[in-house]
Protein backbone atom coordinates (compact mmCIF):
# COMPACT_ATOMS: atom_id res chain seq x y z
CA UNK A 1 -22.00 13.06 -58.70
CA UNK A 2 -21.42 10.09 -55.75
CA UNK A 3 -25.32 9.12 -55.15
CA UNK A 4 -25.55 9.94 -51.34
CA UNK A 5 -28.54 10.21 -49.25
CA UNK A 6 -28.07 10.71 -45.51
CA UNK A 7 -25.34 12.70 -43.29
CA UNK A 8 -23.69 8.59 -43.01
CA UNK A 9 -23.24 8.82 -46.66
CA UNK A 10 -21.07 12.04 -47.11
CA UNK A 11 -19.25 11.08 -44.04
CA UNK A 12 -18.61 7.50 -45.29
CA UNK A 13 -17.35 9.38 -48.69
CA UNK A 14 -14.66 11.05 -46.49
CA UNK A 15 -13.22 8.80 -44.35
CA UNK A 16 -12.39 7.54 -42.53
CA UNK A 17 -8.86 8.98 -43.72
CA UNK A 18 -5.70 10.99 -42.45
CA UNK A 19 -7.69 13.86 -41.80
CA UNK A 20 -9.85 12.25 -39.44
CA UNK A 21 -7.51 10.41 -37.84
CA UNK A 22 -5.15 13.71 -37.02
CA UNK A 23 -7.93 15.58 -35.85
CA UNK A 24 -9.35 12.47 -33.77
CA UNK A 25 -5.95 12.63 -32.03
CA UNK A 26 -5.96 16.36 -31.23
CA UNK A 27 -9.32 15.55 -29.51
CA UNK A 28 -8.41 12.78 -27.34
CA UNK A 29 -5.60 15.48 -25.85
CA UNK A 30 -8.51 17.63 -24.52
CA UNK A 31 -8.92 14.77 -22.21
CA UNK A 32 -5.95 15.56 -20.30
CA UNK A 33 -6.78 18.66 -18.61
CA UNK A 34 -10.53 17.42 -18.31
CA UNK A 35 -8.82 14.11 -16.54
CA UNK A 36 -5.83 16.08 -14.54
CA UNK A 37 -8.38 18.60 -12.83
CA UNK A 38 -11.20 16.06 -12.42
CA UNK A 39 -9.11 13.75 -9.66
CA UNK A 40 -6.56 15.54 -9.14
CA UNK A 41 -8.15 15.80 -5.28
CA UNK A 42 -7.03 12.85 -4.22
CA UNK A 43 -3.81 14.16 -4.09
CA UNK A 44 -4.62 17.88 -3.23
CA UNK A 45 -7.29 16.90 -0.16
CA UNK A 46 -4.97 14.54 1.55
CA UNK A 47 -4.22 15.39 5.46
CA UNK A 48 -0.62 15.55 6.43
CA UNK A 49 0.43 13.73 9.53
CA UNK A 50 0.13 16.83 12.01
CA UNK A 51 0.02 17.90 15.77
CA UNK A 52 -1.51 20.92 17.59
CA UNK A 53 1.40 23.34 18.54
CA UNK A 54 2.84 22.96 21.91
CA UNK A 55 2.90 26.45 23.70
CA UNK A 56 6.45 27.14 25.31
CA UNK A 57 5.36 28.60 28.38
CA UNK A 58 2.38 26.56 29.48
CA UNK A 59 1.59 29.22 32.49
CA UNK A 60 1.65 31.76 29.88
CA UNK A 61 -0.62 30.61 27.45
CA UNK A 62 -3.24 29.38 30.29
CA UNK A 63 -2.55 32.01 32.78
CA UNK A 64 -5.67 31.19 34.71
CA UNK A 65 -4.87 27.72 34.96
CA UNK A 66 -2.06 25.56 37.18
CA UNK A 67 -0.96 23.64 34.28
CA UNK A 68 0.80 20.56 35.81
CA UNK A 69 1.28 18.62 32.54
CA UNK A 70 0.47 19.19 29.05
CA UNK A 71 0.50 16.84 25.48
CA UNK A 72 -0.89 17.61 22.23
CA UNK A 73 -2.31 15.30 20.07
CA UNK A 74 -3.67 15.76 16.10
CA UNK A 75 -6.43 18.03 17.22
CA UNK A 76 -6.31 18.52 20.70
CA UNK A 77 -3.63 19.98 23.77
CA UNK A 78 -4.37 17.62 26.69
CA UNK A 79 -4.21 19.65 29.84
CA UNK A 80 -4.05 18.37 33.76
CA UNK A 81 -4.08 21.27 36.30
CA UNK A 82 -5.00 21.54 39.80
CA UNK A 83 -8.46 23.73 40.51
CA UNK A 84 -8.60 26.01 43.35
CA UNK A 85 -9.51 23.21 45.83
CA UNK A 86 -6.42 21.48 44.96
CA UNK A 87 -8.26 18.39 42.85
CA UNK A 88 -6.21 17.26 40.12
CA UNK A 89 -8.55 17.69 36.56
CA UNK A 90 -7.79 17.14 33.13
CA UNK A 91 -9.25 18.92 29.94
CA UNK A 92 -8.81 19.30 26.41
CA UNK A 93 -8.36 22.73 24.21
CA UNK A 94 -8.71 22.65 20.56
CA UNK A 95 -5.43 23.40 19.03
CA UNK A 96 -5.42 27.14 20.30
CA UNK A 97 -2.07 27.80 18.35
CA UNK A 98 -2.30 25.86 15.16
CA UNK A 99 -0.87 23.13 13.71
CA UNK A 100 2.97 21.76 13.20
CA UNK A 101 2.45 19.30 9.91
CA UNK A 102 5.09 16.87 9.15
CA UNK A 103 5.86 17.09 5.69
CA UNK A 104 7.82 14.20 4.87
CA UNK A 105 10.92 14.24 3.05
CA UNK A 106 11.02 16.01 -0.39
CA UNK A 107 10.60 14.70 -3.46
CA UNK A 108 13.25 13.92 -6.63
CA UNK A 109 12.82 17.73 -7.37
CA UNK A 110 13.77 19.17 -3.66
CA UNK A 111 10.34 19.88 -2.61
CA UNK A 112 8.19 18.58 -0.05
CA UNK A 113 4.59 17.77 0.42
CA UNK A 114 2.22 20.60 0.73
CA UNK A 115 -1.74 19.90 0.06
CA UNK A 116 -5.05 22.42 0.70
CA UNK A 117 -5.54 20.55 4.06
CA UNK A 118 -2.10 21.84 5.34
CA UNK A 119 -2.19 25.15 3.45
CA UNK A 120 -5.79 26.22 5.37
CA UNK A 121 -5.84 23.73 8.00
CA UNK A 122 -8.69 21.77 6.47
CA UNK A 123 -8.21 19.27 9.30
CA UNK A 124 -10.05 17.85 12.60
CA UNK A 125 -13.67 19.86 12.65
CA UNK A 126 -12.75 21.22 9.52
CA UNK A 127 -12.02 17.98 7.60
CA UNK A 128 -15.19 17.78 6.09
CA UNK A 129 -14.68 21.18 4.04
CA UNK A 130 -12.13 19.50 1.63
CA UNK A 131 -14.51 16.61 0.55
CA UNK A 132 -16.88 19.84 0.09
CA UNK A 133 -14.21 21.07 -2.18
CA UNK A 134 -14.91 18.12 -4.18
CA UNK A 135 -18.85 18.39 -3.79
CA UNK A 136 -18.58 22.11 -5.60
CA UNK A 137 -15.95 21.37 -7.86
CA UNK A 138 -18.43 18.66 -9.51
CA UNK A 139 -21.44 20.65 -8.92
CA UNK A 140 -19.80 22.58 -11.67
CA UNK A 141 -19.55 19.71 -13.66
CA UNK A 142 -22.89 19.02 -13.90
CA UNK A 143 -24.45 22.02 -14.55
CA UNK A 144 -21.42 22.71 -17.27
CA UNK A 145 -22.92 19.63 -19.12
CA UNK A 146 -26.32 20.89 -19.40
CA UNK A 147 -25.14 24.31 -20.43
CA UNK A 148 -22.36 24.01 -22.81
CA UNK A 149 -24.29 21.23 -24.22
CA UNK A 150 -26.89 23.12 -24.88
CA UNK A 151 -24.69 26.34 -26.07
CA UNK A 152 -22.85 23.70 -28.77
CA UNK A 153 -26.14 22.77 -30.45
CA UNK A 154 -27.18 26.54 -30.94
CA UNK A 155 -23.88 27.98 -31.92
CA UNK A 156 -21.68 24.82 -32.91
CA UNK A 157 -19.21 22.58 -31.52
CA UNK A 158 -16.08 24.18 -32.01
CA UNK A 159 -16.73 27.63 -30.82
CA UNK A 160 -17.77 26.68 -27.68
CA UNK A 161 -15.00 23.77 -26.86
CA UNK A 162 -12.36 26.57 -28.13
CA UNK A 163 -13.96 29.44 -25.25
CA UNK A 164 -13.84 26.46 -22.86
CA UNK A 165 -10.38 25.61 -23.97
CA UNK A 166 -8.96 28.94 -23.12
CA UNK A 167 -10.78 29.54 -20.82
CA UNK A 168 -9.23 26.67 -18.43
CA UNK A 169 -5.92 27.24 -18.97
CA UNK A 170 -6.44 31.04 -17.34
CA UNK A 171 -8.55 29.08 -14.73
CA UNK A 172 -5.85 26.11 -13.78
CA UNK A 173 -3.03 28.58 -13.56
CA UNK A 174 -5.53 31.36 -11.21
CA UNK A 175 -6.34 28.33 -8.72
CA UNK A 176 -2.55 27.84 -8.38
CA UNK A 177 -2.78 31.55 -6.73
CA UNK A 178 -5.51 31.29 -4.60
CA UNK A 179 -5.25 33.25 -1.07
CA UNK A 180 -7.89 31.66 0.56
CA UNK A 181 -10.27 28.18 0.54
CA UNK A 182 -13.12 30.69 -0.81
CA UNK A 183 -11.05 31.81 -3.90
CA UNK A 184 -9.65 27.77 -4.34
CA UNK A 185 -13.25 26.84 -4.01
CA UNK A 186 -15.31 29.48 -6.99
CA UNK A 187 -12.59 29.05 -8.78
CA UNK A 188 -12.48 24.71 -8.90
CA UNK A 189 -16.37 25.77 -9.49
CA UNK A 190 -16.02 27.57 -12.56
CA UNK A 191 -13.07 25.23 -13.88
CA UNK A 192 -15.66 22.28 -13.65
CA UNK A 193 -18.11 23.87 -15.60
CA UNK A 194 -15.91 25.16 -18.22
CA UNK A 195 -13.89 21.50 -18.47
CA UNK A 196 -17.40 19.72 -18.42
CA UNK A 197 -18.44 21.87 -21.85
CA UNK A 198 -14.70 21.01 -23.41
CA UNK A 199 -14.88 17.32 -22.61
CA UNK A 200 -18.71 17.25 -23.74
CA UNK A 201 -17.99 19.20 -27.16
CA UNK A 202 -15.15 17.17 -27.86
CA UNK A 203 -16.85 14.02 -27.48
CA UNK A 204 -19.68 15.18 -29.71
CA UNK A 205 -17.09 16.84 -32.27
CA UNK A 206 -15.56 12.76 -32.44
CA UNK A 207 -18.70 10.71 -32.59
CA UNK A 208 -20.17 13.14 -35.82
CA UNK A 209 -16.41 12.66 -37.04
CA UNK A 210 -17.05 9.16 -37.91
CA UNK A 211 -19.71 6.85 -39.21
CA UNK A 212 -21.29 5.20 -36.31
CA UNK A 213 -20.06 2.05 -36.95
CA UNK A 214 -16.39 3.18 -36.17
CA UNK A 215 -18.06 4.64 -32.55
CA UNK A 216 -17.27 2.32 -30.76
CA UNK A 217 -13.83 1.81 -30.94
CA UNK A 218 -12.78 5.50 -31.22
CA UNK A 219 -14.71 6.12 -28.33
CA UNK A 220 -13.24 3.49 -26.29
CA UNK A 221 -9.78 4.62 -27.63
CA UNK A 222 -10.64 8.20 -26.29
CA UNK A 223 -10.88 6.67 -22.76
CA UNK A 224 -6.69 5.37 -22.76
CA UNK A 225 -6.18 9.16 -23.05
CA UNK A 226 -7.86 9.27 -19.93
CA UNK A 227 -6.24 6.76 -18.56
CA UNK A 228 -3.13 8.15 -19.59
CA UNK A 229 -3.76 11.20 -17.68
CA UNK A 230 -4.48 9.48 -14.44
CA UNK A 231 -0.72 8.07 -15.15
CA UNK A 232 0.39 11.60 -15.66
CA UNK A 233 -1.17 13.25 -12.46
CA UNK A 234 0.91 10.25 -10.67
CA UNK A 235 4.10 10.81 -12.08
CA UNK A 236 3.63 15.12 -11.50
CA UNK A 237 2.31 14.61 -7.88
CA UNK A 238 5.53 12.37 -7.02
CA UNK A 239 7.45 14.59 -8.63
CA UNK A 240 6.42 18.48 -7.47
CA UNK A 241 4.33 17.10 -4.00
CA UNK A 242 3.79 21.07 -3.80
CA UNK A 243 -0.30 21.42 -4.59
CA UNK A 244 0.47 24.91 -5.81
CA UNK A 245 3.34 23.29 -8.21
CA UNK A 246 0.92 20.11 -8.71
CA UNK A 247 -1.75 23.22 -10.26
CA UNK A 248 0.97 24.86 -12.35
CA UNK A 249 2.25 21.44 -13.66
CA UNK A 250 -1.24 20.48 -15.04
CA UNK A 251 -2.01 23.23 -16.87
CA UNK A 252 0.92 22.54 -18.99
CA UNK A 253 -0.35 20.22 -21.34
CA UNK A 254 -3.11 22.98 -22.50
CA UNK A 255 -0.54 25.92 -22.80
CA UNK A 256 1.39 23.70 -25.45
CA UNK A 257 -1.62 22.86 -27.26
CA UNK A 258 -3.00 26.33 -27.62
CA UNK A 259 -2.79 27.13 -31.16
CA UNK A 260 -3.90 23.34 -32.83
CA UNK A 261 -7.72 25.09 -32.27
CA UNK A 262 -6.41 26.68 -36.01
CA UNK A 263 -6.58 23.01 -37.35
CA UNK A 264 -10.06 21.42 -35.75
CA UNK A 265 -12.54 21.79 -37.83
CA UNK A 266 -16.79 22.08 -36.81
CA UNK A 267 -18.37 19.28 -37.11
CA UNK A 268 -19.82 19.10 -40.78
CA UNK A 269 -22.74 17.12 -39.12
CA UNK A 270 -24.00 20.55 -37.68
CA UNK A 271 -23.03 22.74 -40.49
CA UNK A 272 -25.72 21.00 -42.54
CA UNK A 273 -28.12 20.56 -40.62
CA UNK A 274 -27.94 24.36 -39.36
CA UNK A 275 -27.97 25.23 -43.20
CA UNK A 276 -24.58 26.70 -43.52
CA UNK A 277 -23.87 25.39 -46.40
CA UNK A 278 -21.03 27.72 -47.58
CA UNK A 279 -19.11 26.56 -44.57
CA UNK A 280 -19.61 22.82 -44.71
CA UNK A 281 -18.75 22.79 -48.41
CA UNK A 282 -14.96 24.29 -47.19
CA UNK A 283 -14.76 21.64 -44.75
CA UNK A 284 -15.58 18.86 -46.91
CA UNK A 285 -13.26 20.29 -49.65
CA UNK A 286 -10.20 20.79 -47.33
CA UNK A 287 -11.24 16.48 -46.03
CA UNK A 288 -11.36 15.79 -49.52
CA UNK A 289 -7.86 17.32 -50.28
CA UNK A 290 -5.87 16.26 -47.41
CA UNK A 291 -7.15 12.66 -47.71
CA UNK A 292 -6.63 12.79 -51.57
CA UNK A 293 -10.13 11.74 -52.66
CA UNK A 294 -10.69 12.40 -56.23
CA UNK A 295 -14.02 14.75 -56.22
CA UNK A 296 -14.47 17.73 -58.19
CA UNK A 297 -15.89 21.04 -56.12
CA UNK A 298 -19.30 20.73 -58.03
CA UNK A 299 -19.42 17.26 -57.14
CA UNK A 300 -18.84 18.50 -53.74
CA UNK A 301 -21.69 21.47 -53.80
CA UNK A 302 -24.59 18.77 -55.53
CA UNK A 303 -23.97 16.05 -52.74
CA UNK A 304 -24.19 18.79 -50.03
CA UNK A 305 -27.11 20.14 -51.29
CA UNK A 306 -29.08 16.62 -51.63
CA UNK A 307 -27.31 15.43 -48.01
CA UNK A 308 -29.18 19.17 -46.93
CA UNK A 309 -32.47 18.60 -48.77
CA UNK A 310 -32.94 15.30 -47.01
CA UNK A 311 -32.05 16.75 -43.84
CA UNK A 312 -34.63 19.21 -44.23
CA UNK A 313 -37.52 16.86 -45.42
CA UNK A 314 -36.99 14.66 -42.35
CA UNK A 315 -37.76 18.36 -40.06
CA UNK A 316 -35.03 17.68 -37.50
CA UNK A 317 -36.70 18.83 -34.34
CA UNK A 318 -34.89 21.37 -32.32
CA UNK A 319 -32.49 19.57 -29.82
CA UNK A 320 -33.10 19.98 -26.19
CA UNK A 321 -32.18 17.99 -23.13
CA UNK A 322 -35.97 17.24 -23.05
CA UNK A 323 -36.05 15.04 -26.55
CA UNK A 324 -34.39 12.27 -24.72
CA UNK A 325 -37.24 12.22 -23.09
CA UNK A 326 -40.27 12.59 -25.22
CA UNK A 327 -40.76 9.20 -26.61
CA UNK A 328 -41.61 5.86 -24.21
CA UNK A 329 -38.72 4.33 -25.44
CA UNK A 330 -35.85 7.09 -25.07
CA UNK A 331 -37.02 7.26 -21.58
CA UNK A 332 -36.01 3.91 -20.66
CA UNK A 333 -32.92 3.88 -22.77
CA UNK A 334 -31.97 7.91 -21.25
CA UNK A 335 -33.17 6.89 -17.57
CA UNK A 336 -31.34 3.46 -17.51
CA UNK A 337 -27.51 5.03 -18.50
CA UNK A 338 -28.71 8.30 -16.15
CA UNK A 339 -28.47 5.08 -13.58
CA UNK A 340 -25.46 3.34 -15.00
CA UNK A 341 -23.34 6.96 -15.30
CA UNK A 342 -24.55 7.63 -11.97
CA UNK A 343 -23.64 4.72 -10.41
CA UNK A 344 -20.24 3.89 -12.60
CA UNK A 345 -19.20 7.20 -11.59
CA UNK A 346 -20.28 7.67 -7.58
CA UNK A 347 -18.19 4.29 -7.34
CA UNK A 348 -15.31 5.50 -9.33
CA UNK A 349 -14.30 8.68 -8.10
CA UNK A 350 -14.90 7.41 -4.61
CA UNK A 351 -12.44 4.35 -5.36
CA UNK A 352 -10.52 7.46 -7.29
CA UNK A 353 -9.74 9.71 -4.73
CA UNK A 354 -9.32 8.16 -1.17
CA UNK A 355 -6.40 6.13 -3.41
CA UNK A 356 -4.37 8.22 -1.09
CA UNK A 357 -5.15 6.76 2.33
CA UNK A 358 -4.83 2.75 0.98
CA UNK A 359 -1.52 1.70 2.61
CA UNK A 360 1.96 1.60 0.97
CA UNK A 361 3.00 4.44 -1.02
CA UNK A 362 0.29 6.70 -2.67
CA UNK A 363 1.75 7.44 -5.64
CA UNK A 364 3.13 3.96 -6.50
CA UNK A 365 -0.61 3.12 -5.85
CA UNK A 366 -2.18 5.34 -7.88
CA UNK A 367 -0.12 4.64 -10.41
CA UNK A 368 -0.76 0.93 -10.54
CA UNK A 369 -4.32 1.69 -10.57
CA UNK A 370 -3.92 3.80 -13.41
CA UNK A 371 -2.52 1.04 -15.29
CA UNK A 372 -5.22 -1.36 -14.63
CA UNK A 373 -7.49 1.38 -15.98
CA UNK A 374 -5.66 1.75 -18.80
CA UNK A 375 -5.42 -2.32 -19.41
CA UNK A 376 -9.64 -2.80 -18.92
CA UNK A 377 -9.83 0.16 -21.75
CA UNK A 378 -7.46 -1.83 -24.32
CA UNK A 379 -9.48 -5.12 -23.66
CA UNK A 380 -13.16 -3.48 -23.68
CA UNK A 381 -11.90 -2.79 -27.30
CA UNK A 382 -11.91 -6.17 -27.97
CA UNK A 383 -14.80 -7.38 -25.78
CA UNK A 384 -17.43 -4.28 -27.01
CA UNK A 385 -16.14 -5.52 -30.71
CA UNK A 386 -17.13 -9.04 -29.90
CA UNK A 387 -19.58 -9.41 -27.41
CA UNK A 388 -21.60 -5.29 -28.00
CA UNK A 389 -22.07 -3.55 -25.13
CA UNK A 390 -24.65 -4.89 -22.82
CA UNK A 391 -23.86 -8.45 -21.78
CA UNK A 392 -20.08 -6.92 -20.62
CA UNK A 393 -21.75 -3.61 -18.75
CA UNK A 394 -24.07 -6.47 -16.92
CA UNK A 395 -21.02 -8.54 -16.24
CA UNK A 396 -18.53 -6.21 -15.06
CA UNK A 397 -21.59 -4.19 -12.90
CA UNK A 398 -21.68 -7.65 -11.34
CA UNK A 399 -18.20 -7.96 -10.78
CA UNK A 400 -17.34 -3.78 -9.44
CA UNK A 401 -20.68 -4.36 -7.37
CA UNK A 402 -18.64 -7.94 -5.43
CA UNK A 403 -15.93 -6.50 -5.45
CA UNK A 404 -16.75 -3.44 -3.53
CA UNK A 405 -18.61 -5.37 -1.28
CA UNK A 406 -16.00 -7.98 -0.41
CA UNK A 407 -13.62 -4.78 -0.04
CA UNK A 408 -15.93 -3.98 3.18
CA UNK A 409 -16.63 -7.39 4.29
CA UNK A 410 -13.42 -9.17 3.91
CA UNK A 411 -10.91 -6.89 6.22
CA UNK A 412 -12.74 -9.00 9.21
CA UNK A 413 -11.24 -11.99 8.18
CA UNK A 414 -8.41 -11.44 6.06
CA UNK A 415 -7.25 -7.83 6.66
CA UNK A 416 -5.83 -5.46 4.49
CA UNK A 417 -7.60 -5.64 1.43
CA UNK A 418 -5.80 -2.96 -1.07
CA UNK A 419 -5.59 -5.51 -3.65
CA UNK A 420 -9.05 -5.24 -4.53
CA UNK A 421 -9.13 -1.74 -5.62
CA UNK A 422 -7.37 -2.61 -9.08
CA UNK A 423 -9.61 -5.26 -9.66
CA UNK A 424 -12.82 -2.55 -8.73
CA UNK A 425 -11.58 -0.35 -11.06
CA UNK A 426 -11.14 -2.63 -13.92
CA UNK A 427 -14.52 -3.72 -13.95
CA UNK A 428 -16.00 -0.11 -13.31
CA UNK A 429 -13.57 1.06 -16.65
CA UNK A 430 -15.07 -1.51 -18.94
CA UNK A 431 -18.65 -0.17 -17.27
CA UNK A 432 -17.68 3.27 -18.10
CA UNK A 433 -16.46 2.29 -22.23
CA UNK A 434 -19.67 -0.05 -21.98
C-alpha cells in the first residue's frame, strides 16, 4: 500500500493527470453562461436614441388648447399656445403618445437594435428601473452564494452545480419570452441565484481537484474562460443586436453541453470526509484507470480507509459560513477579501456595463476591453507564480484606484478619456486572480 496520510496525499497519488485535466476543462465552460448572463446588461439596458411621438393633429390631441407650435424632444412635446387672454405661453407634456426609437441600421444578420429600454420604455423618469434590473439581478447573486454554498457542503458538489446547471438553461431561454419588465425582472432574479450556486460549486469542485499547490494557476486559468466569454457576448451582441435574440444566443453554449454532467465526477475531497466511502473508492478507481496509475483495488480501499481515519481523528467541524469567522485570525483574513471582492467587483461591473455609452462603437469597445482582460489574466499567471499574491493585489489596487480617479479628473483638461478604461480593467483583473 502507497503510505498516505492526509486528503493532499491521495490527491497527489492521482494527479495531476488526463483525468483531471479533462474534467478541469469541462469546468471552466460553466463559466460561460455564469459570465454571458452576469454583464450581459450593458448591452441589454442601453437607451436607444429616441423622441416623444409627434401627434398629427395638434388641435386634436390638445383640444382645449390653441396650439400655435409644437416640437418634441427625448422626453418631452414642447407646446406654445395662446390662453384665453390672448398671451402667448409655452409648456411641456410628457410624451403623451410614446416614443419613436431610432434603431440604427441592422446588423451582419439583418436585424436591428432592440434592448429592454426600447421594448418597455425604460427611458426619461423611468431610466432608473433598468439599473434596478441590474440591482435585483445581483441581489440574486448574492443570496445564491450563501445558499447553494451551503446546499453543496450538505449534499455534495455535483448534485447541486448539475440542478443549477439545468436549471439555467430553462431560465435563459424563459427570460427571452418575457411579456413584461416584472416577468424580465423575477426571472434575471432567480437566474442569478441559480448561476451564483453553478459558478460557486464549480469553483469548489476545481480547487479539491488539485493539490493546492497547482491552485493557483488553475484558478487563474479559470478566469481566461471568463474572459473569453466577455469576447463572446461582444461578438453575439454585434451580431443578433435583438435583446430577445441576444437571450436565445447565450443560452446556447449550455444546451450543447448538457449531457458532459455524465462525466464530472464529486469531488472525492467530500466523499471522504462525508464517509461515503463506497463512492469515493469508484472515483478514485475510475482516476486511477483513465490516468493509467498502476494500483491494485485493495491498495485503493486501505489508503481510503487511512486518508478517512485521519480525517475523522482531526473532527472536521461542520462547515458553515460562520467558521470563517470564529477564530481572530480568519476574521481578518475573511473581512479583508469581503473588502477586496467588494471593492474589485463594485469597480468592475460599473467599468463593465456603462462600456456602452464610452464613445466610438460599443461593440468594438467592449471587445477591446475584453481582450485586455483576457491579457492581465495570462500575465497574473506569471506574476502570482513569481511575486504570490499580495504585493501584485496592493499594486494593481493602487493602479485601478489612479486610474479611476484620473478617468474623472482628467476630462477637464484633456477630454475624452476612453483610453483609460482598458488600462482600469487590467489592473482590477489581476485584483480579481490576486
Amino acid at each position: 500500500m502507497i503510505a498516505v496520510k492526509g486528503l493532499d496525499d491521495l490527491l497527489g497519488i492521482l494527479g495531476p493527470g488526463r483525468f483531471q485535466i479533462i474534467v478541469y476543462l469541462m469546468l471552466c465552460l460553466n463559466y460561460l453562461s455564469v459570465n454571458n448572463n452576469h454583464v450581459i446588461m450593458a448591452f441589454f439596458g442601453l437607451a436607444l436614441p429616441h423622441t416623444c411621438k409627434t401627434p398629427d393633429n395638434a388641435t386634436a390631441a390638445f383640444p382645449y388648447l390653441a396650439v400655435t407650435n409644437l416640437t418634441a424632444d427625448a422626453c418631452f412635446l414642447n407646446l406654445t399656445y395662446a390662453d384665453g387672454n390672448g398671451s402667448v405661453e409655452d409648456s411641456q407634456v410628457a410624451c403623451p403618445g410614446g416614443w419613436d426609437y431610432d434603431k440604427g441600421a441592422a446588423g451582419p444578420l439583418g436585424i436591428s437594435e432592440w434592448t429592454i429600454s426600447s421594448e418597455w420604455n425604460l427611458i426619461c423618469d423611468s431610466r432608473k428601473l433598468t439599473g434596478l434590473a441590474t440591482t435585483i439581478y445581483f441581489t440574486g447573486v448574492m443570496f445564491g452564494g450563501v445558499v447553494c454554498g451551503t446546499l453543496a457542503d450538505k449534499f455534495g458538489r455535483k448534485p447541486v452545480m448539475t440542478v443549477c446547471f439545468y436549471l439555467q438553461i430553462a431560465i435563459c431561454i424563459s427570460i427571452s419570452f418575457s411579456q413584461s419588465y416584472l416577468m424580465f425582472v423575477i426571472l434575471r432574479f432567480i437566474l442569478g441565484f441559480i448561476l451564483q450556486g453553478l459558478q460557486s460549486c464549480t469553483y469548489i469542485l476545481i480547487m479539491e481537484l488539485f493539490l493546492p499547490k497547482h491552485r493557483s494557476v488553475v484558478g487563474t486559468v479559470i478566469e481566461c474562460f471568463w474572459a473569453f466569454g466577455n469576447m463572446w457576448v461582444a461578438l453575439l451582441a454585434f451580431l443578433f443586436r435583438d435583446w430577445r435574440y441576444i437571450q436565445l444566443a447565450i443560452s446556447l453554449p449550455g444546451v450543447l453541453t448538457i449531457t458532459y454532467f455524465w462525466f464530472i465526477p464529486e469531488s472525492v475531497r467530500w466523499l471522504v470526509i462525508n464517509r461515503k466511502l463506497g463512492d469515493a473508492q469508484k472515483l478514485v478507481e475510475r482516476t486511477v484507470a483513465f490516468n493509467r496509475i498502476n494500483m491494485s483495488s485493495s491498495s485503493i480501499h486501505d489508503t481510503i480507509a487511512v486518508v478517512a481515519g485521519n480525517v475523522a481523528d482531526k473532527q472536521v467541524e461542520k462547515p458553515s459560513v460562520f467558521l470563517m469567522l470564529k477564530t481572530r485570525e480568519l476574521r481578518r483574513r475573511a473581512l479583508s477579501m469581503f473588502y477586496v471582492w467588494f471593492s474589485a467587483s463594485f469597480v468592475y461591473y460599473g467599468l463593465l456595463l456603462g462600456i456602452g455609452t464610452l464613445s466610438g462603437n460599443k461593440y468594438l469597445n467592449y471587445f477591446i476591453c475584453a481582450c485586455i482582460e483576457m491579457l492581465a489574466y495570462v500575465v497574473a499567471i506569471y506574476v502570482i507564480s513569481r511575486f504570490g499574491r499580495v504585493k501584485p493585489l496592493v499594486v494593481c489596487f493602487f493602479t485601478a484606484g489612479t486610474s479611476c480617479i484620473l478617468s474623472v479628473t482628467l476630462p477637464a483638461y484633456i477630454g475624452d478619456t476612453t483610453y483609460a478604461v482598458p488600462f482600469q480593467k487590467f489592473a482590477l483583473m489581476k485584483i480579481n486572480t490576486s
